[in-house]
C-alpha atoms as a PDB file:
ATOM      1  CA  UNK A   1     -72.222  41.419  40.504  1.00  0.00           C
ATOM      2  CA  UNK A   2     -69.281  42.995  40.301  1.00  0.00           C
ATOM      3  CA  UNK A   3     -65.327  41.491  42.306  1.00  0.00           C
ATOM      4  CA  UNK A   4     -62.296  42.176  42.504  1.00  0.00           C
ATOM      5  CA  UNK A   5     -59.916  38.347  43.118  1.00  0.00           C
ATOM      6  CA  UNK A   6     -55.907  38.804  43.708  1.00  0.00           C
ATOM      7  CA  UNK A   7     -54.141  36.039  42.722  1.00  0.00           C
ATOM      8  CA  UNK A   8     -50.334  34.970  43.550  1.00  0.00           C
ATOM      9  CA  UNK A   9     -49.130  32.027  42.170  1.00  0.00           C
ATOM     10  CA  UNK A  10     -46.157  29.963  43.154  1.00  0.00           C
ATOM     11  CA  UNK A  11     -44.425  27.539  40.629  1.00  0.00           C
ATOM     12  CA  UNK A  12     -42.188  25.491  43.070  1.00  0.00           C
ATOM     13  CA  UNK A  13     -39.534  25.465  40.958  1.00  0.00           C
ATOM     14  CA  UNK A  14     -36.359  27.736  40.184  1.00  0.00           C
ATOM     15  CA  UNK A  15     -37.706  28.408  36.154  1.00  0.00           C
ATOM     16  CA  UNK A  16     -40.759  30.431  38.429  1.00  0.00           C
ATOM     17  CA  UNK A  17     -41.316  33.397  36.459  1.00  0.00           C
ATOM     18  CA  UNK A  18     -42.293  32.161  32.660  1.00  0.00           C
ATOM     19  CA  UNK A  19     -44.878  30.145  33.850  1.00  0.00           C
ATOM     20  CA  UNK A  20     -46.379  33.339  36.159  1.00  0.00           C
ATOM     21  CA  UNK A  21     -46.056  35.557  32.729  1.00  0.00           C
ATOM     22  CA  UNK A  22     -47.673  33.080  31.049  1.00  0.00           C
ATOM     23  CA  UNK A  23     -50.872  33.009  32.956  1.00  0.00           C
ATOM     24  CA  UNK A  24     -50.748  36.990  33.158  1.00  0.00           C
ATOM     25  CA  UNK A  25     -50.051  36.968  29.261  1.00  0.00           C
ATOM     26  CA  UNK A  26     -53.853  34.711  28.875  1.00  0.00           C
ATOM     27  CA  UNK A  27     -55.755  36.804  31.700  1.00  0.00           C
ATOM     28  CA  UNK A  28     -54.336  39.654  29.397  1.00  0.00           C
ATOM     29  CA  UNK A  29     -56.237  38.308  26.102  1.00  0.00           C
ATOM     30  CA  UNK A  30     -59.428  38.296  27.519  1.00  0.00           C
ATOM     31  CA  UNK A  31     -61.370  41.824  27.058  1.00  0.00           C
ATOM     32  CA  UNK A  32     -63.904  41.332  29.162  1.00  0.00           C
ATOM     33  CA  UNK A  33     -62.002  41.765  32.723  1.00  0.00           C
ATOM     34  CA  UNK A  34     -59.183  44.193  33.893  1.00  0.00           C
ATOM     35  CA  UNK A  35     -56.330  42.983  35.108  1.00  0.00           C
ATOM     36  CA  UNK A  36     -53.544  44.660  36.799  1.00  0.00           C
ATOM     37  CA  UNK A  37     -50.488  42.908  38.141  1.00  0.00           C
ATOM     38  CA  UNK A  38     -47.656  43.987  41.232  1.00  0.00           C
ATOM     39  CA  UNK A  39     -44.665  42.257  42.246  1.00  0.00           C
ATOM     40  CA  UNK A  40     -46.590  40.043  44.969  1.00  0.00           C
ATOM     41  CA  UNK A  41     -50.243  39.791  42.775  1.00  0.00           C
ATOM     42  CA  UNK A  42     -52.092  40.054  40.325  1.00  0.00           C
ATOM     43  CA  UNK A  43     -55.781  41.729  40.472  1.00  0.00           C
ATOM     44  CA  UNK A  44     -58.598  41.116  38.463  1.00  0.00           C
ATOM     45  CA  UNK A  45     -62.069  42.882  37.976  1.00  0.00           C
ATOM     46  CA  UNK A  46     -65.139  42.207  36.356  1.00  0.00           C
ATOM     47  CA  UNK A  47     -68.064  40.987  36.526  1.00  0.00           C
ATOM     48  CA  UNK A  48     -68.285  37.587  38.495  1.00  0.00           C
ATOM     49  CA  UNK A  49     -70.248  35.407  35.356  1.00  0.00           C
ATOM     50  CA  UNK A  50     -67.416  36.582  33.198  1.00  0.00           C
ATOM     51  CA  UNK A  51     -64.581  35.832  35.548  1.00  0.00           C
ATOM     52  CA  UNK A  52     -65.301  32.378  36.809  1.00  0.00           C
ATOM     53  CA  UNK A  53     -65.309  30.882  33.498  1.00  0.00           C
ATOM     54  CA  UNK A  54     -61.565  32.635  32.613  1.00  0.00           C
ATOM     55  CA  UNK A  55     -60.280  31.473  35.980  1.00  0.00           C
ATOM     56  CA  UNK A  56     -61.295  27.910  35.566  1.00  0.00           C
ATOM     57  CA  UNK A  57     -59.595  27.281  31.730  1.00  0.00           C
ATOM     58  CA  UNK A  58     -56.845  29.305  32.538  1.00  0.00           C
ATOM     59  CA  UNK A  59     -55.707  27.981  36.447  1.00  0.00           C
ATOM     60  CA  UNK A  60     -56.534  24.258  34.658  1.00  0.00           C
ATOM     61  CA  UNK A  61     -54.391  25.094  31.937  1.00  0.00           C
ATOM     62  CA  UNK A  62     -51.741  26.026  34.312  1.00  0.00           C
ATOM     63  CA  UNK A  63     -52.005  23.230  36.612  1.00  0.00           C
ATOM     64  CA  UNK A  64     -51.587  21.171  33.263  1.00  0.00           C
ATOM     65  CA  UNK A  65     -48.559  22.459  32.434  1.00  0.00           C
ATOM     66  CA  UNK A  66     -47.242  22.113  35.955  1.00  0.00           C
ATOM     67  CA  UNK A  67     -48.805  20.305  38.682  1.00  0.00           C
ATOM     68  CA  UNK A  68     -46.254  21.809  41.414  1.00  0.00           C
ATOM     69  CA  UNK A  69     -47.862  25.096  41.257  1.00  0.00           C
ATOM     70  CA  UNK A  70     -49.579  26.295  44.116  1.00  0.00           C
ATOM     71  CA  UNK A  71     -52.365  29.994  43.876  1.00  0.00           C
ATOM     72  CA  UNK A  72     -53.727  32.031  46.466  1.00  0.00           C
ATOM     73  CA  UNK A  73     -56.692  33.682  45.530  1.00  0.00           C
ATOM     74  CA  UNK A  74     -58.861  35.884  47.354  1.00  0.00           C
ATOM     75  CA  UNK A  75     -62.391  37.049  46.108  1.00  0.00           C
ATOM     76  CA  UNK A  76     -63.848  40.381  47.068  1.00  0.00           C
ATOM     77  CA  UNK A  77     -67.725  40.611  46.132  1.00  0.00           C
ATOM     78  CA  UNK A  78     -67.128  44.641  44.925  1.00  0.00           C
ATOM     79  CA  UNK A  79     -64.613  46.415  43.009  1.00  0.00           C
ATOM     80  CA  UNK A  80     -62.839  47.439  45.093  1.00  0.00           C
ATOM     81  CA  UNK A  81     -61.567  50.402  43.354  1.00  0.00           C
ATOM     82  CA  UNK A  82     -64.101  52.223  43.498  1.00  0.00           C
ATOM     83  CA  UNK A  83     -64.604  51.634  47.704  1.00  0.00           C
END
């Protein structure tokens, strides 16, 4: 099954934006999903087996390195791309 997830993610601190190119930087390595990024979110796509796994190391990892991070995520059961 294909989705589509948009994530924002909030590090409530004022050294915000390493830790949000960070976790863009690791989606990045993986070439099994697509990711695309704006100023307000990044978007995924892929298939949902392959995703899930990704997001759960790599939103762990960040919540590791900083507790005080908060992430919206939203999960779309389609690519939306192609609606």
């Amino acid at each position: 099954m294909k989705v589509s997830i948009e994530i924002s993610m909030y590090p409530l601190h004022q050294n915000y934006i390493a830790p949000i190119k960070a976790f863009i930087e690791k989606l990045n390595d993986y070439p099994t999903i697509e990711v695309s990024t704006n100023h307000m979110s990044t978007h995924i796509y892929g298939d949902y087996n392959t995703i899930m796994p990704i997001l759960q190391k790599e939103m762990k990892e960040s919540f590791l390195k900083d507790e005080n991070t908060v992430m919206v995520v939203k999960f779309i059961g389609r690519d939306v791309r192609k609606m």
